[in-house]
PDB file of N, CA and C in Angstrom:
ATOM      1  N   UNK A   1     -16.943 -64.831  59.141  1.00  0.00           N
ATOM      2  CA  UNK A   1     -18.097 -64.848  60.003  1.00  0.00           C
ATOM      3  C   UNK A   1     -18.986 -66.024  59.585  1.00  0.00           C
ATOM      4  N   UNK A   2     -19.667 -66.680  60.539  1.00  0.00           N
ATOM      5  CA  UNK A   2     -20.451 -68.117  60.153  1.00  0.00           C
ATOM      6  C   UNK A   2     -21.790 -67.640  60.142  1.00  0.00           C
ATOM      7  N   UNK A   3     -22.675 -68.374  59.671  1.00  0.00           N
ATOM      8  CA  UNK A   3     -24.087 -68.171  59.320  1.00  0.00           C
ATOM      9  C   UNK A   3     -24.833 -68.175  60.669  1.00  0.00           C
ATOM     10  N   UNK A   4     -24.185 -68.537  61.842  1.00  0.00           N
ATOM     11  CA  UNK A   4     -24.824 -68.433  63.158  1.00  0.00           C
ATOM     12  C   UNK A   4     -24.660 -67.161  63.307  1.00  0.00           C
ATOM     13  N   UNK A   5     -23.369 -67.249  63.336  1.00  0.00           N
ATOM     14  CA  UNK A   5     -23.187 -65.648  63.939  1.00  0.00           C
ATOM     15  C   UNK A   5     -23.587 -64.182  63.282  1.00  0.00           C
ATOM     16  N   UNK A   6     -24.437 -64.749  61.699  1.00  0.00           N
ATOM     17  CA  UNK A   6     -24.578 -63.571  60.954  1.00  0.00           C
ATOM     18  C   UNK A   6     -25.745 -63.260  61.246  1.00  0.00           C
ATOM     19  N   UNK A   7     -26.818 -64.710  61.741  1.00  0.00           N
ATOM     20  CA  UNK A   7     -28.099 -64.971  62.194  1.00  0.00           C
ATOM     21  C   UNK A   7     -27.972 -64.027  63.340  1.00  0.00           C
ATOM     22  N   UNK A   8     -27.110 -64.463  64.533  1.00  0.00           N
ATOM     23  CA  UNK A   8     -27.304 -63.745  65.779  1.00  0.00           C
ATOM     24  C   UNK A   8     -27.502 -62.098  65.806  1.00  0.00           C
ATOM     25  N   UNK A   9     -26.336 -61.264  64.639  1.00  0.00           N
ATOM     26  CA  UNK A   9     -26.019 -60.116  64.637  1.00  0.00           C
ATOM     27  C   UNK A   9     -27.155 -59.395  63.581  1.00  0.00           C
ATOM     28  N   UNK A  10     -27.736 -60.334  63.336  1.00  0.00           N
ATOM     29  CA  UNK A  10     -29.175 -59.680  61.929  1.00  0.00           C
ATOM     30  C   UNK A  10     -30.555 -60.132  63.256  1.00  0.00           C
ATOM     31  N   UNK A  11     -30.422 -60.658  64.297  1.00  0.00           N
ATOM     32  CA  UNK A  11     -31.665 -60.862  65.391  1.00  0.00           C
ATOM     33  C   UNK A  11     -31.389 -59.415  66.313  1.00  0.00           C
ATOM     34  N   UNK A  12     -30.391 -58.944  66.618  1.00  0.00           N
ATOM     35  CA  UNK A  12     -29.964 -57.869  67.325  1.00  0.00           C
ATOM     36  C   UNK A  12     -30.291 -56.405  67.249  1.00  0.00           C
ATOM     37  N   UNK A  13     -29.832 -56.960  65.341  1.00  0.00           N
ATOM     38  CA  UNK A  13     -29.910 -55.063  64.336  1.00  0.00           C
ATOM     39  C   UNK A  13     -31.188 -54.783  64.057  1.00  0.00           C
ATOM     40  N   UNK A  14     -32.773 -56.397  64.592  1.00  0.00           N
ATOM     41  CA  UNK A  14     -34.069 -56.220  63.748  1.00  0.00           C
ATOM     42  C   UNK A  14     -34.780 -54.933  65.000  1.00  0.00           C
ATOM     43  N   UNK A  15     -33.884 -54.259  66.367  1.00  0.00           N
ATOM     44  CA  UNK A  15     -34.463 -53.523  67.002  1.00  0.00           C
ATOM     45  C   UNK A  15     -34.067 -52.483  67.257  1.00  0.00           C
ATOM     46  N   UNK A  16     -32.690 -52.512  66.170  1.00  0.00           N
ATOM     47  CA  UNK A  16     -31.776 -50.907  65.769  1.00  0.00           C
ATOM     48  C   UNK A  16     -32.752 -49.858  64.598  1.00  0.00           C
ATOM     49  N   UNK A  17     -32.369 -48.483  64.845  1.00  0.00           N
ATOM     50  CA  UNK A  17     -32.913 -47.837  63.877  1.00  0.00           C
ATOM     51  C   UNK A  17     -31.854 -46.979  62.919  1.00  0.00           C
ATOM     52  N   UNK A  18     -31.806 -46.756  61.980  1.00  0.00           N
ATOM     53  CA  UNK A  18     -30.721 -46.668  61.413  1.00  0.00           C
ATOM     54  C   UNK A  18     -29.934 -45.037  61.832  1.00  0.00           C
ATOM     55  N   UNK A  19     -29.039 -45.125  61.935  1.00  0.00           N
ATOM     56  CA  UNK A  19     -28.345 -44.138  62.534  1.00  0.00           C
ATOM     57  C   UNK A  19     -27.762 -42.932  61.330  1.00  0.00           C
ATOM     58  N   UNK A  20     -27.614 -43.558  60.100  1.00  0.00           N
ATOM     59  CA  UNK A  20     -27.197 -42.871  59.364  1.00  0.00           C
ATOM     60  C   UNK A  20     -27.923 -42.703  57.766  1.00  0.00           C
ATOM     61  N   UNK A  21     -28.092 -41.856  57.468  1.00  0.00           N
ATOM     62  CA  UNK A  21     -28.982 -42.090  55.965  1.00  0.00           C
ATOM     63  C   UNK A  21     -28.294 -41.830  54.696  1.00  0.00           C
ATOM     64  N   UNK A  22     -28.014 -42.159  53.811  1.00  0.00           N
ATOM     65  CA  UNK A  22     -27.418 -42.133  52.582  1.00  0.00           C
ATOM     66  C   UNK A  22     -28.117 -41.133  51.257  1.00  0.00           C
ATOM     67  N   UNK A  23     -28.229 -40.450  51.169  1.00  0.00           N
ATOM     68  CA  UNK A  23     -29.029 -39.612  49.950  1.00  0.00           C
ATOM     69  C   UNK A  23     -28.658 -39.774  48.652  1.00  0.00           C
ATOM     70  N   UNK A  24     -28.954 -38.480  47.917  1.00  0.00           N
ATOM     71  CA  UNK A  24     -28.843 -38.528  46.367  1.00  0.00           C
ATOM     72  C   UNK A  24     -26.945 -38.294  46.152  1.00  0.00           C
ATOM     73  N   UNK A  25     -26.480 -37.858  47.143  1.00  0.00           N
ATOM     74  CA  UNK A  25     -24.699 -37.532  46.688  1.00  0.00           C
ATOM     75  C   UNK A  25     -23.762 -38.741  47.236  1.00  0.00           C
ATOM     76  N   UNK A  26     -25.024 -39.594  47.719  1.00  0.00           N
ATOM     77  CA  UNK A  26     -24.129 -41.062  47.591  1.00  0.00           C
ATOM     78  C   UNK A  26     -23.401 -41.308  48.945  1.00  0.00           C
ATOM     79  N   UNK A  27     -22.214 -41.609  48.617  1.00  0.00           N
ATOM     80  CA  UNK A  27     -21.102 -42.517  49.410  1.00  0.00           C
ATOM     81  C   UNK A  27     -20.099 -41.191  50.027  1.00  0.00           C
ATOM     82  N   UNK A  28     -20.482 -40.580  50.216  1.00  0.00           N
ATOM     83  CA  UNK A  28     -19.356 -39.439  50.550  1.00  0.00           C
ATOM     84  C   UNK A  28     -18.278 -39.263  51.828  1.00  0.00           C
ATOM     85  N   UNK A  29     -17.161 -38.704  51.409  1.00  0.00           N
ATOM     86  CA  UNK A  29     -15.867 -39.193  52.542  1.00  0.00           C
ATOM     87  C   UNK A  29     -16.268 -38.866  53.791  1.00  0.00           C
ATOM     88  N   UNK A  30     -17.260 -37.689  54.063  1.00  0.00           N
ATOM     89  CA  UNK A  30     -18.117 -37.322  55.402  1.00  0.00           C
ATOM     90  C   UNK A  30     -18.730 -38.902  55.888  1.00  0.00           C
ATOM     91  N   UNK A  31     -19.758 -38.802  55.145  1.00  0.00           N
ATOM     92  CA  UNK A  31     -20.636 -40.359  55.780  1.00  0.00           C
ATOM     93  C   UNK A  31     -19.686 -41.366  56.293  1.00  0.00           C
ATOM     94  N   UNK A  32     -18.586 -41.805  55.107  1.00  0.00           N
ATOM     95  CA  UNK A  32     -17.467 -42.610  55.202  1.00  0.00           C
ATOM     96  C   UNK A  32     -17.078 -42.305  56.806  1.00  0.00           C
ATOM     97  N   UNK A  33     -16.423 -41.297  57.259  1.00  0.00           N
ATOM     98  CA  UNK A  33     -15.688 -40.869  58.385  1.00  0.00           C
ATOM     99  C   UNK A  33     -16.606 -40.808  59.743  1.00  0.00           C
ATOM    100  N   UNK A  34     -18.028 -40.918  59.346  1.00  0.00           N
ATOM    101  CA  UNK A  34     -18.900 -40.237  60.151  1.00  0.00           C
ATOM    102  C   UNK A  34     -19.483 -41.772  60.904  1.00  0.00           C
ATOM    103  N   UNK A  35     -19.205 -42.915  59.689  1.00  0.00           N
ATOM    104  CA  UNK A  35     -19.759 -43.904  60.295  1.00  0.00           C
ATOM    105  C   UNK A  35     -18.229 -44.653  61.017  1.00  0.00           C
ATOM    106  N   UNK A  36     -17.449 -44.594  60.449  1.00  0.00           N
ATOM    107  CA  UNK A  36     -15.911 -44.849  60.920  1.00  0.00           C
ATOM    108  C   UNK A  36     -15.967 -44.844  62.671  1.00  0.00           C
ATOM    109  N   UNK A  37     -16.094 -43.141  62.740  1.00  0.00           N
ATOM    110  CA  UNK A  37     -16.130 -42.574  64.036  1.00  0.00           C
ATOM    111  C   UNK A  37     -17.178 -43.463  64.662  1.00  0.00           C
ATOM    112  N   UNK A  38     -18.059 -43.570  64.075  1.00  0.00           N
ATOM    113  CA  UNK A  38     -19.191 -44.423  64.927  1.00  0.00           C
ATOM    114  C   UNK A  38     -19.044 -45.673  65.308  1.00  0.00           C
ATOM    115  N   UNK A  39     -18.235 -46.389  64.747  1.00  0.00           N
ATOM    116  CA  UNK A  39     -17.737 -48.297  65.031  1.00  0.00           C
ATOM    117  C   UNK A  39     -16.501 -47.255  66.735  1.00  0.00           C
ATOM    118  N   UNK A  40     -16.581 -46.503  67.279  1.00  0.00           N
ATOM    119  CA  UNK A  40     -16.031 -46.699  68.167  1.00  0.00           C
ATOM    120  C   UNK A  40     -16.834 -46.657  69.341  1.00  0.00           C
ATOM    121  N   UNK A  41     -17.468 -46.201  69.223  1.00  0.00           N
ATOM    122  CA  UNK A  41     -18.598 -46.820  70.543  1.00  0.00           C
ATOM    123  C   UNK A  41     -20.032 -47.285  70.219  1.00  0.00           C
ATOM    124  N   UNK A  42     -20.086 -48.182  69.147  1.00  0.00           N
ATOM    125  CA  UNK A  42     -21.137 -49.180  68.850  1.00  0.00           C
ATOM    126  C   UNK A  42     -20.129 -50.034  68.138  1.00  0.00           C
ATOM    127  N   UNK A  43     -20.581 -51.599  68.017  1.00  0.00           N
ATOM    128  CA  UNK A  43     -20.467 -52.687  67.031  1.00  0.00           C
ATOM    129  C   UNK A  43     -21.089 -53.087  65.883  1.00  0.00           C
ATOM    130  N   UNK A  44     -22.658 -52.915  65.931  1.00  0.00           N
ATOM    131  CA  UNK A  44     -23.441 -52.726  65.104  1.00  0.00           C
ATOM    132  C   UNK A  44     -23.738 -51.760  64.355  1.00  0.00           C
ATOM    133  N   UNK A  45     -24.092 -51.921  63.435  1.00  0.00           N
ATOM    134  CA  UNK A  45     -24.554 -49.669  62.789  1.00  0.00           C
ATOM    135  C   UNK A  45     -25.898 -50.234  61.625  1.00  0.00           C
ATOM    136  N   UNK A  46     -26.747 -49.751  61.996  1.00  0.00           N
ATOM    137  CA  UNK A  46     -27.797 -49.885  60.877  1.00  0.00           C
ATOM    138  C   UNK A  46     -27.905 -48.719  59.732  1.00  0.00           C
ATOM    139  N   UNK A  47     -27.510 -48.705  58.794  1.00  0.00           N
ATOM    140  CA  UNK A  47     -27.753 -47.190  57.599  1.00  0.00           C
ATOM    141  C   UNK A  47     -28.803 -47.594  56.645  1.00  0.00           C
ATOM    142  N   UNK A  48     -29.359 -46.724  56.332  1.00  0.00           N
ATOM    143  CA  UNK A  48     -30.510 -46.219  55.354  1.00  0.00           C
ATOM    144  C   UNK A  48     -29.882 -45.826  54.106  1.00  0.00           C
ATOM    145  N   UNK A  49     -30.201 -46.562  53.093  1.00  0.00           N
ATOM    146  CA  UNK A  49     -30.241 -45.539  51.617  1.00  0.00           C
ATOM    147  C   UNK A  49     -31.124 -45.144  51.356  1.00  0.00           C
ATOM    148  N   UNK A  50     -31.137 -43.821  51.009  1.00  0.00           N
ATOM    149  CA  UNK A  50     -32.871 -42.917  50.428  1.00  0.00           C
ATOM    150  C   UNK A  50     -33.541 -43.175  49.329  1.00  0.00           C
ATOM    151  N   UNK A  51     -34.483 -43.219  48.849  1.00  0.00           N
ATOM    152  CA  UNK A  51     -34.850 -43.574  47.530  1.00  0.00           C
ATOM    153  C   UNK A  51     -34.219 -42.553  46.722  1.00  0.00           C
ATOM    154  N   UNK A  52     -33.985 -41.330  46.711  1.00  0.00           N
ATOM    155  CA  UNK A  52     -33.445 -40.596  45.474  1.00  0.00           C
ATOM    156  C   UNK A  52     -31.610 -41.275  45.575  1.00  0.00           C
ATOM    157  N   UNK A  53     -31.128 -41.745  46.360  1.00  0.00           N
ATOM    158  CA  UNK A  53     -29.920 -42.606  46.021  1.00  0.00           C
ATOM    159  C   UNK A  53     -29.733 -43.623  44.828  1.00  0.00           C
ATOM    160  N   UNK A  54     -28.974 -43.067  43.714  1.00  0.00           N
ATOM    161  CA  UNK A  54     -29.056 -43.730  42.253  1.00  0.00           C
ATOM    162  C   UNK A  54     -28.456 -45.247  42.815  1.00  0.00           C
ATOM    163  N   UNK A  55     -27.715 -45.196  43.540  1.00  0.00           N
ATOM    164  CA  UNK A  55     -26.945 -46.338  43.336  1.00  0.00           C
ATOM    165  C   UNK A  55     -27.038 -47.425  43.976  1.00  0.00           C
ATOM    166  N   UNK A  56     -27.005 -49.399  43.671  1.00  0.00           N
ATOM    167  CA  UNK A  56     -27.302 -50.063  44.354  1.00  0.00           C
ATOM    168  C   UNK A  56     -26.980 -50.350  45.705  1.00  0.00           C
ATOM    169  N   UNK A  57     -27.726 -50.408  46.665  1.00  0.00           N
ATOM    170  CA  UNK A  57     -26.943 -50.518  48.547  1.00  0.00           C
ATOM    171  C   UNK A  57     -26.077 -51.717  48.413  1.00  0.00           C
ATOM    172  N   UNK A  58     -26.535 -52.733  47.713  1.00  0.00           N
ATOM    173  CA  UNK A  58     -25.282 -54.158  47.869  1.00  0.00           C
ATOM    174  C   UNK A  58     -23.925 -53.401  47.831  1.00  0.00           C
ATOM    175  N   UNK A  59     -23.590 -52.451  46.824  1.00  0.00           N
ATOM    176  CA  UNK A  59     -22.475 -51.810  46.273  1.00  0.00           C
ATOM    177  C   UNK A  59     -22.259 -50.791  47.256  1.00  0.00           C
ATOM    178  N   UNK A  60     -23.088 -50.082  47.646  1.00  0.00           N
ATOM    179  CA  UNK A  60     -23.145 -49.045  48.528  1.00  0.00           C
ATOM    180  C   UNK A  60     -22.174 -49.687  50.443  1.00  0.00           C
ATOM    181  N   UNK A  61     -23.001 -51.164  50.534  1.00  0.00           N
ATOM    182  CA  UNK A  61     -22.630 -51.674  51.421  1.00  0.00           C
ATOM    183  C   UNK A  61     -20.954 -52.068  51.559  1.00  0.00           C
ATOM    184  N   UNK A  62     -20.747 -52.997  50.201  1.00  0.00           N
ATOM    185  CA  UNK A  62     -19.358 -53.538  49.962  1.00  0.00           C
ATOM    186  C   UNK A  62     -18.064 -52.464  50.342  1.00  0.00           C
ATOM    187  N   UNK A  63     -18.379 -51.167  49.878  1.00  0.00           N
ATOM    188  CA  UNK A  63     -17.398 -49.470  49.490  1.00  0.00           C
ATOM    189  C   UNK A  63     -17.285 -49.737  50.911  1.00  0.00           C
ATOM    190  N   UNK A  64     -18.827 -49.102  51.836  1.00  0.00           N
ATOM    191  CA  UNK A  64     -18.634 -48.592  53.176  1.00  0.00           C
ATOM    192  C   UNK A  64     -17.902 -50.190  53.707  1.00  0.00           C
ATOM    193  N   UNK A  65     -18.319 -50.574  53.776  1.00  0.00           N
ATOM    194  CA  UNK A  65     -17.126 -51.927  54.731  1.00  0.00           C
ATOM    195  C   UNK A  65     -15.692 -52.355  54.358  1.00  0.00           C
ATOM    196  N   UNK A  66     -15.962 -52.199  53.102  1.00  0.00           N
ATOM    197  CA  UNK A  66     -14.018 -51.671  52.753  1.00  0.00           C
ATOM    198  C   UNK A  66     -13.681 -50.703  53.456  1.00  0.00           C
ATOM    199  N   UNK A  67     -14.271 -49.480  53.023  1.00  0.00           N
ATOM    200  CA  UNK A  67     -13.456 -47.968  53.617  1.00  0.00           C
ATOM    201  C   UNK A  67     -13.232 -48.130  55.214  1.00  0.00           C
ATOM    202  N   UNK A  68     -14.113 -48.566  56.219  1.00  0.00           N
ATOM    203  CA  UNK A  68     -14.359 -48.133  57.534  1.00  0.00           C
ATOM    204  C   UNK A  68     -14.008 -50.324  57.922  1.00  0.00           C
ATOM    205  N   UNK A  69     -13.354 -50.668  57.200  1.00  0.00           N
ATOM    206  CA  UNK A  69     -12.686 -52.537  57.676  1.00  0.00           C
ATOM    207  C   UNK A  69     -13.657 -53.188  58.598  1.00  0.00           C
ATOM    208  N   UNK A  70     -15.252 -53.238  57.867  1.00  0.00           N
ATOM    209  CA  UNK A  70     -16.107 -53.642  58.843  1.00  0.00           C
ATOM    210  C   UNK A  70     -16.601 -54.948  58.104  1.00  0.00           C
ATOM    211  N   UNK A  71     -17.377 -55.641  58.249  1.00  0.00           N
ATOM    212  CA  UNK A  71     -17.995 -56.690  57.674  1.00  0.00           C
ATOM    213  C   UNK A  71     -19.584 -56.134  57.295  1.00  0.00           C
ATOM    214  N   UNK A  72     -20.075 -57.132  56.216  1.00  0.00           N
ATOM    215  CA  UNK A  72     -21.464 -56.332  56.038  1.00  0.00           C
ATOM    216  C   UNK A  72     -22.557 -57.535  56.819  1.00  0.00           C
ATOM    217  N   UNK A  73     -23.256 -57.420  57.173  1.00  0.00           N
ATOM    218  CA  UNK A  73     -23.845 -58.474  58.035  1.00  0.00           C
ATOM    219  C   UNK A  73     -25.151 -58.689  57.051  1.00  0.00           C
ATOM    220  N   UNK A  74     -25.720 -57.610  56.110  1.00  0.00           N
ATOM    221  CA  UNK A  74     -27.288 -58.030  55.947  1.00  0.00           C
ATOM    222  C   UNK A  74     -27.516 -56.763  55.186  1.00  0.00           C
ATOM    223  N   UNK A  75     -27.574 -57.058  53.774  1.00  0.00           N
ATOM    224  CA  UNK A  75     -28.548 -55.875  52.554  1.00  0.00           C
ATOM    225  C   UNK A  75     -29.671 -56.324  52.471  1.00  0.00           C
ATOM    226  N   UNK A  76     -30.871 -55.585  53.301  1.00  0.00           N
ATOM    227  CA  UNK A  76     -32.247 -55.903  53.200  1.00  0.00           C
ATOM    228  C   UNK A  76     -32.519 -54.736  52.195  1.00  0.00           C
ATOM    229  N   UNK A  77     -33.425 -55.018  51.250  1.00  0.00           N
ATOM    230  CA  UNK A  77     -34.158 -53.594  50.376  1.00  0.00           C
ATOM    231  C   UNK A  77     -32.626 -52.291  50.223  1.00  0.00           C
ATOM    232  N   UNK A  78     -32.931 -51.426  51.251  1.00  0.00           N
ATOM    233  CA  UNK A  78     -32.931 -50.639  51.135  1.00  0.00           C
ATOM    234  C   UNK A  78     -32.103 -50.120  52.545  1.00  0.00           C
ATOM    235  N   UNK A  79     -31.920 -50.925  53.962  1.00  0.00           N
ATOM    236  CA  UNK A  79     -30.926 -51.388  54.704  1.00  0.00           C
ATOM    237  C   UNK A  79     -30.370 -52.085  54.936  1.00  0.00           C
ATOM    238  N   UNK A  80     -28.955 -51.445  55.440  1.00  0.00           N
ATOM    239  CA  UNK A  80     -27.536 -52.067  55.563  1.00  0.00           C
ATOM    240  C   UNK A  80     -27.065 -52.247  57.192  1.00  0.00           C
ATOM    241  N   UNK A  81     -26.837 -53.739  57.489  1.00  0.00           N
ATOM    242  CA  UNK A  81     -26.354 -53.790  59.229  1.00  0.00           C
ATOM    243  C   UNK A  81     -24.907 -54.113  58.537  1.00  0.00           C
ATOM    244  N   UNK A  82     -24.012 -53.566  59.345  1.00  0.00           N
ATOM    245  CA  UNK A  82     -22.770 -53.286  59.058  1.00  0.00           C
ATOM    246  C   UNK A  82     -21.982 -53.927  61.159  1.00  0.00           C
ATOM    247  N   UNK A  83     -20.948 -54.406  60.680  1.00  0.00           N
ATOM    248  CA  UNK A  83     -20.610 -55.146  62.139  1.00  0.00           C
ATOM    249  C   UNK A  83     -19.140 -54.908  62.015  1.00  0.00           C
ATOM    250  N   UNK A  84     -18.121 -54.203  63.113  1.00  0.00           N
ATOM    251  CA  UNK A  84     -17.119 -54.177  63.509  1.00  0.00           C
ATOM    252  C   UNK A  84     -16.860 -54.482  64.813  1.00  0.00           C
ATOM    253  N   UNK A  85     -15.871 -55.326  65.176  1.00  0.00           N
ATOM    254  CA  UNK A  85     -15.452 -55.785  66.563  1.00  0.00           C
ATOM    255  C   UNK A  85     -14.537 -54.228  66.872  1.00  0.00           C
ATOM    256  N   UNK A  86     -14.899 -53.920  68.224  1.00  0.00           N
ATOM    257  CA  UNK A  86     -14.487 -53.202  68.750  1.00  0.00           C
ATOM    258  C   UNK A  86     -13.157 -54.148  70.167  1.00  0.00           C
ATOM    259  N   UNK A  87     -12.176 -54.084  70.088  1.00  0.00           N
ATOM    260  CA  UNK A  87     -11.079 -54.772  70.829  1.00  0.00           C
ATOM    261  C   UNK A  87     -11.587 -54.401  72.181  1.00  0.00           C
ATOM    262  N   UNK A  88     -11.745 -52.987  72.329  1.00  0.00           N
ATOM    263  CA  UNK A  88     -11.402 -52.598  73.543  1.00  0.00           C
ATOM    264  C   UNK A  88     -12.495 -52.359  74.387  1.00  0.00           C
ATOM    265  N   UNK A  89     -13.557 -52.236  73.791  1.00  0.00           N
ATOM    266  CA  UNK A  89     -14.404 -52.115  74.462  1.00  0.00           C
ATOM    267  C   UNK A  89     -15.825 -52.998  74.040  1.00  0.00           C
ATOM    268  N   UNK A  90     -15.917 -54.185  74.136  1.00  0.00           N
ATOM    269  CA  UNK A  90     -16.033 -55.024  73.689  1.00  0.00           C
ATOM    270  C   UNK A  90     -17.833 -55.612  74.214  1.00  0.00           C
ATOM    271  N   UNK A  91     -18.583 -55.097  73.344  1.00  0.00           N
ATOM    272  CA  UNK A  91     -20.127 -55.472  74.093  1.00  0.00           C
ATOM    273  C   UNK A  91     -21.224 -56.802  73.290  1.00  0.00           C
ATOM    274  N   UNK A  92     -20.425 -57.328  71.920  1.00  0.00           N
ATOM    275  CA  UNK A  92     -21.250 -58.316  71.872  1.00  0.00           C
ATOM    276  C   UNK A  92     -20.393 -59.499  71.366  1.00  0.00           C
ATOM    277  N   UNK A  93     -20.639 -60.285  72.252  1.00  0.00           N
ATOM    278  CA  UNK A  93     -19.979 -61.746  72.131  1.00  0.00           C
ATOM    279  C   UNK A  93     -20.641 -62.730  71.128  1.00  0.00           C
ATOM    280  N   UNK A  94     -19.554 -62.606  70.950  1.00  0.00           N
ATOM    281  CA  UNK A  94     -20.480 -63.994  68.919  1.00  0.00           C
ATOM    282  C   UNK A  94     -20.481 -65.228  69.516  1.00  0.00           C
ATOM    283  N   UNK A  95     -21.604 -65.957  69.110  1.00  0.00           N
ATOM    284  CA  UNK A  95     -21.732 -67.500  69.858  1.00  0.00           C
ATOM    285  C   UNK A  95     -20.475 -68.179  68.773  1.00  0.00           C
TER     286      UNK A  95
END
């Protein structure tokens, strides 16, 4: 992914609200599956880590975009924009 296109997809996610929140039990195969399921009818996904979450989101981010083959677009603080191309149903075009 190029720095335009990471620009474009971090101008998009600044009017998303995060869909999913991360707590104190972390990274769990639920959340994992829960955001999975979700790259099928969105491209974007904004998640929240909670403050009682021990563990760093950079790391938090890297796991979830391995597990669910997404790219990480943007670790601000404490949110994560997370970006998967959807083939088939296809709603945002990268410049």
């Amino acid at each position: 992914m190029t720095s335009k296109q990471r620009s474009y997809l971090k101008s998009l996610a600044n009017n998303l609200e995060p869909i999913f929140h991360i707590g104190k039990s972390s990274l769990t195969p639920e959340v994992t599956q829960a955001v999975s399921e979700a790259f099928h009818t969105r491209e974007l996904i904004k998640v929240s880590v909670l403050k009682n979450c021990l563990e760093d989101p950079k790391m938090i981010a890297d796991t979830l975009a391995g597990r669910t083959r997404s790219q990480v677009v943007q670790v601000i603080g404490k949110k994560i924009i997370l970006y998967k191309e959807n083939k088939d149903n296809k709603k945002i075009i990268l410049p």
